[in-house]
C-alpha atoms as a PDB file:
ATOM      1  CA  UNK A   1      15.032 107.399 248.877  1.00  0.00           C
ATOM      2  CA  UNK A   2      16.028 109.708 251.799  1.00  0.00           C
ATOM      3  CA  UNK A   3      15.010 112.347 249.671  1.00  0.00           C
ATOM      4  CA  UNK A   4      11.476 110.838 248.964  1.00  0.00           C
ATOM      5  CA  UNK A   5      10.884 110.127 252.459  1.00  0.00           C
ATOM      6  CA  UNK A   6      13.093 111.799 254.685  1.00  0.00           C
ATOM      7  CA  UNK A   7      15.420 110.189 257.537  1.00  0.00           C
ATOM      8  CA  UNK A   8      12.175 108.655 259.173  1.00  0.00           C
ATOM      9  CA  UNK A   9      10.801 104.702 259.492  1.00  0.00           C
ATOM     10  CA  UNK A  10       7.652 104.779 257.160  1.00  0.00           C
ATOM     11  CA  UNK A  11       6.268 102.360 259.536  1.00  0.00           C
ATOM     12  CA  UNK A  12       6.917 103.693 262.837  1.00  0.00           C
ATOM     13  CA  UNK A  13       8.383 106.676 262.238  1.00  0.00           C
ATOM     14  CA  UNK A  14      11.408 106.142 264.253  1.00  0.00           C
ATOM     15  CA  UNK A  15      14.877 108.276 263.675  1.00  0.00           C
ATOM     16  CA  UNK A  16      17.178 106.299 264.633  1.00  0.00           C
ATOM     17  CA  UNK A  17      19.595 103.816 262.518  1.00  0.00           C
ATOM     18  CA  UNK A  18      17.225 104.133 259.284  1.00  0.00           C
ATOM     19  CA  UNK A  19      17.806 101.705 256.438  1.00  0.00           C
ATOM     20  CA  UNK A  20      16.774 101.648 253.294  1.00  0.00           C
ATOM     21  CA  UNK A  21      14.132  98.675 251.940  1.00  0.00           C
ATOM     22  CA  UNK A  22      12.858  97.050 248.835  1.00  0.00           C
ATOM     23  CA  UNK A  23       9.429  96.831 248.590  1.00  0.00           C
ATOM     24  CA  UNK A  24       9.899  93.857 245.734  1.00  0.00           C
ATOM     25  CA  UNK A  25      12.997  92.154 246.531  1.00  0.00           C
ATOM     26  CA  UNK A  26      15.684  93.098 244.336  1.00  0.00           C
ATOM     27  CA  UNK A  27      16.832  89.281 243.680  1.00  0.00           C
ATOM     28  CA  UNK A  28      13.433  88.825 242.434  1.00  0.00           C
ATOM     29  CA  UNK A  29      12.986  91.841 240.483  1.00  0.00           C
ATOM     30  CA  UNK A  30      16.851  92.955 239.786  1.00  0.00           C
ATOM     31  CA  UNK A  31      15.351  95.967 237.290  1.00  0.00           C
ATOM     32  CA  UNK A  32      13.261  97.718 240.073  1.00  0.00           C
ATOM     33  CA  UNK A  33      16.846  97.736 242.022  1.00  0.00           C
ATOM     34  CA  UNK A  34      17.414 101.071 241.693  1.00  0.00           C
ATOM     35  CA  UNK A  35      14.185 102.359 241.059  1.00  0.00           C
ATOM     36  CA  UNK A  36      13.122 104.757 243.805  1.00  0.00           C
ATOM     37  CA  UNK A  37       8.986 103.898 243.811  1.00  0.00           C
ATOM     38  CA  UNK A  38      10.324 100.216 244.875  1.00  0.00           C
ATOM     39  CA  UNK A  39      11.615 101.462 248.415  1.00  0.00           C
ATOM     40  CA  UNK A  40      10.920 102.216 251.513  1.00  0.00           C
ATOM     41  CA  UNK A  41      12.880 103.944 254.808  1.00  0.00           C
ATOM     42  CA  UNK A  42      12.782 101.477 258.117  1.00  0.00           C
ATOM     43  CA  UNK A  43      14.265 101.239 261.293  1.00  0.00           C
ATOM     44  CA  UNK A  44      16.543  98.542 262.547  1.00  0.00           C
ATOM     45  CA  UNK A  45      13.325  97.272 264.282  1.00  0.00           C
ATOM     46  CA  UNK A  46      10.762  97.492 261.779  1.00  0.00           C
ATOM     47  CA  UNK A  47      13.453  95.942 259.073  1.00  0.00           C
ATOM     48  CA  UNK A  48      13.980  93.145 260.839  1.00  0.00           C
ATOM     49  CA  UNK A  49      10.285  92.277 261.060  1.00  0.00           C
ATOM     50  CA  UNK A  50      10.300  92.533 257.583  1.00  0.00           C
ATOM     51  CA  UNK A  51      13.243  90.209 257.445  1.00  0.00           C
ATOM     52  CA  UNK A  52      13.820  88.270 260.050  1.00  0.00           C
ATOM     53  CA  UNK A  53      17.144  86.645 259.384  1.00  0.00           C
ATOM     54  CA  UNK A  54      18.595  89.956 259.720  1.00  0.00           C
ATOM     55  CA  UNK A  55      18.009  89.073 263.626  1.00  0.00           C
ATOM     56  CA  UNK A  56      20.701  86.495 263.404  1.00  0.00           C
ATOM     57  CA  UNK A  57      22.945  87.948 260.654  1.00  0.00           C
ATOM     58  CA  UNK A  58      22.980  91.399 261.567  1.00  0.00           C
ATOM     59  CA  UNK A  59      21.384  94.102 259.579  1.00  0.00           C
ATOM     60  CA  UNK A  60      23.224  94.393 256.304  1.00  0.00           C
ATOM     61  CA  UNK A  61      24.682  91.263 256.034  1.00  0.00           C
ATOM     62  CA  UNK A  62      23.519  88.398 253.801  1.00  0.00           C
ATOM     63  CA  UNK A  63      21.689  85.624 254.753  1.00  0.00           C
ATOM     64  CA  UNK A  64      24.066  82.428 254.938  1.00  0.00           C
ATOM     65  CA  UNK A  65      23.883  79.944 251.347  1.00  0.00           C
ATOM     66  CA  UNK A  66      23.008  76.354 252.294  1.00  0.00           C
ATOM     67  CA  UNK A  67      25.977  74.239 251.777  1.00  0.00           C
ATOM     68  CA  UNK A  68      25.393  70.906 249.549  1.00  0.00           C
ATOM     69  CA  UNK A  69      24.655  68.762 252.592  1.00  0.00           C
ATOM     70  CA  UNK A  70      22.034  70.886 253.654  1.00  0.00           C
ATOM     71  CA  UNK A  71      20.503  71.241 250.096  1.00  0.00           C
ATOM     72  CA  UNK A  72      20.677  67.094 249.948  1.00  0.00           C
ATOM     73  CA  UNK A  73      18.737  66.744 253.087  1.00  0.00           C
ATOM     74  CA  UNK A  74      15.908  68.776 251.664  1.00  0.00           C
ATOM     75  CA  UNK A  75      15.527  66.603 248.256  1.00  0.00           C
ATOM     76  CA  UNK A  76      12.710  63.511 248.876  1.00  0.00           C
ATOM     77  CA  UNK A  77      15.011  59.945 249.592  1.00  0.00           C
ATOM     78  CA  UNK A  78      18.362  61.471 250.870  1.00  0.00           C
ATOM     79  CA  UNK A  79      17.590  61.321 254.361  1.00  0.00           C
ATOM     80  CA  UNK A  80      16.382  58.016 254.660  1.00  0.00           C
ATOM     81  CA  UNK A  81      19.618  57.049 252.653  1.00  0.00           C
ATOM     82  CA  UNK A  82      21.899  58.746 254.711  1.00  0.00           C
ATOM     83  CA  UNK A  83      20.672  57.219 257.810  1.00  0.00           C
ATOM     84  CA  UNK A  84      21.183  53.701 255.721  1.00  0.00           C
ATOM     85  CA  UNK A  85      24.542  54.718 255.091  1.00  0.00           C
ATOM     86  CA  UNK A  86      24.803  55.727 258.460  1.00  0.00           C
ATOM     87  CA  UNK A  87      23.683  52.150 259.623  1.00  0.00           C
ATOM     88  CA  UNK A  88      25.510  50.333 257.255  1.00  0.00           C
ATOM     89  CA  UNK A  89      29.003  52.236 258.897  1.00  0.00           C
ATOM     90  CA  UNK A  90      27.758  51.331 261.894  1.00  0.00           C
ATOM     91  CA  UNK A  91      27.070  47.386 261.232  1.00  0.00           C
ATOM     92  CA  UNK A  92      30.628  47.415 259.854  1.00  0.00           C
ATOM     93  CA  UNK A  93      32.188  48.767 262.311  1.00  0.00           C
ATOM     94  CA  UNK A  94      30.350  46.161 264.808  1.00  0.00           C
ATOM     95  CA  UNK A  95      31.914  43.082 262.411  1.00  0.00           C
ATOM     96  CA  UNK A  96      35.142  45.008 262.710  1.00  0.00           C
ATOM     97  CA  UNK A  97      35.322  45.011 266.229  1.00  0.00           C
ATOM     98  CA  UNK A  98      34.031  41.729 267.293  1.00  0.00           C
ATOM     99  CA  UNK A  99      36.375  39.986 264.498  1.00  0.00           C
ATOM    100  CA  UNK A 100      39.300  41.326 266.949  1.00  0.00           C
ATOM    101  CA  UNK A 101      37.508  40.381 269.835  1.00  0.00           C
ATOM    102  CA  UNK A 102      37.534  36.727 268.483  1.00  0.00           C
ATOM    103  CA  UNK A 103      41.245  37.396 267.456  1.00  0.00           C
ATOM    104  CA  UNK A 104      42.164  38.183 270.891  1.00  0.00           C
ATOM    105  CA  UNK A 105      40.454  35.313 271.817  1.00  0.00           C
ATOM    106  CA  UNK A 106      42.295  32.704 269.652  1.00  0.00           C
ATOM    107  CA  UNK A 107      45.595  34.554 270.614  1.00  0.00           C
ATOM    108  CA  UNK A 108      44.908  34.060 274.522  1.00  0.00           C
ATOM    109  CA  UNK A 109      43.586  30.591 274.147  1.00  0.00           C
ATOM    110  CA  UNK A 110      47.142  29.472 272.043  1.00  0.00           C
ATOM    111  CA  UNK A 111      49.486  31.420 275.096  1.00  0.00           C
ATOM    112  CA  UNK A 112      47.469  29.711 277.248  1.00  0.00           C
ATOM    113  CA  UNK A 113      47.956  26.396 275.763  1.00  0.00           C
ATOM    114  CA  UNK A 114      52.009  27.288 275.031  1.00  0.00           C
ATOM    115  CA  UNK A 115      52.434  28.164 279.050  1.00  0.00           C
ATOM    116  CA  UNK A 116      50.458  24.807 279.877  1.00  0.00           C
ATOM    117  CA  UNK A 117      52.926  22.922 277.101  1.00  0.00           C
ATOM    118  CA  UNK A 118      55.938  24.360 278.674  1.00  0.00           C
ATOM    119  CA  UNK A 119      55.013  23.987 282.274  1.00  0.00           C
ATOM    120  CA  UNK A 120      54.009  20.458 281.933  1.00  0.00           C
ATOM    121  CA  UNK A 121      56.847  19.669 278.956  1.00  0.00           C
ATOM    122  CA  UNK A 122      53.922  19.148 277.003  1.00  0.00           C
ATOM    123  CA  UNK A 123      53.718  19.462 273.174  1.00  0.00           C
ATOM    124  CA  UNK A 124      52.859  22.384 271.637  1.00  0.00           C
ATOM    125  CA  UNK A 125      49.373  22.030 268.742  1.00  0.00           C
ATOM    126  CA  UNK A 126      51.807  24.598 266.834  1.00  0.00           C
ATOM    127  CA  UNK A 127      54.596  22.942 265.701  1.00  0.00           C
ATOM    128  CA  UNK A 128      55.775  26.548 264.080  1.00  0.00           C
ATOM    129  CA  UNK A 129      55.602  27.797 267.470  1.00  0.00           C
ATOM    130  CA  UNK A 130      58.624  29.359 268.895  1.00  0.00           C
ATOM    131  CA  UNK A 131      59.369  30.390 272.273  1.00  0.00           C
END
């Protein structure tokens, strides 16, 4: 493609840091690959315009996949049923932690009644209860 065009950006006709460019993206049209009427020279500059992920990614390197959660989010329903999920976690945890707040409770009321029993050589309700 050098050949056909020379070391210059078509577009701007810029020297420096040429790449080469497929008109019809290659992944779309994998038999006009190497085909040399399918490309074009560009800059850094005018490449990226043409693709602007390269911005992020650097020119060259490939454009991140999606991973499975990110595909998921996309699809019509998964959203709202993570965020149920989500909720759901969260309502259990809630149960979870005021069940041992009520434990704690239960546990403080029965010292306090074992300290009252023993200060005032009372009973204790527990007859299991050991000190």
């Amino acid at each position: 493609m050098l050949d056909k065009y020379g070391s210059c950006c078509v577009r701007c006709g810029s020297y420096d840091n040429v790449h080469a460019h497929h008109i019809k993206p290659w992944k779309d049209f994998p038999e006009l690959r190497f085909d040399n009427n399918n490309g074009e020279v560009l800059c850094v500059r005018c490449h990226i315009e043409e693709h602007p992920f390269m911005a992020k990614y650097g020119a060259g390197e490939k454009k991140p996949k999606k991973t499975i959660f990110e595909v998921m989010l996309g699809r019509s329903g998964v959203k709202e049923k993570l965020l149920q999920v989500k909720k759901e976690k969260k309502e259990k945890k809630r149960k979870i932690i005021e069940s041992k707040r009520i434990r704690r409770k239960k546990r403080r009321d029965e010292d306090r009644r074992f300290i009252r029993a023993h200060i005032f050589n009372e009973s204790h309700p527990n007859p299991n209860w050991t000190s």
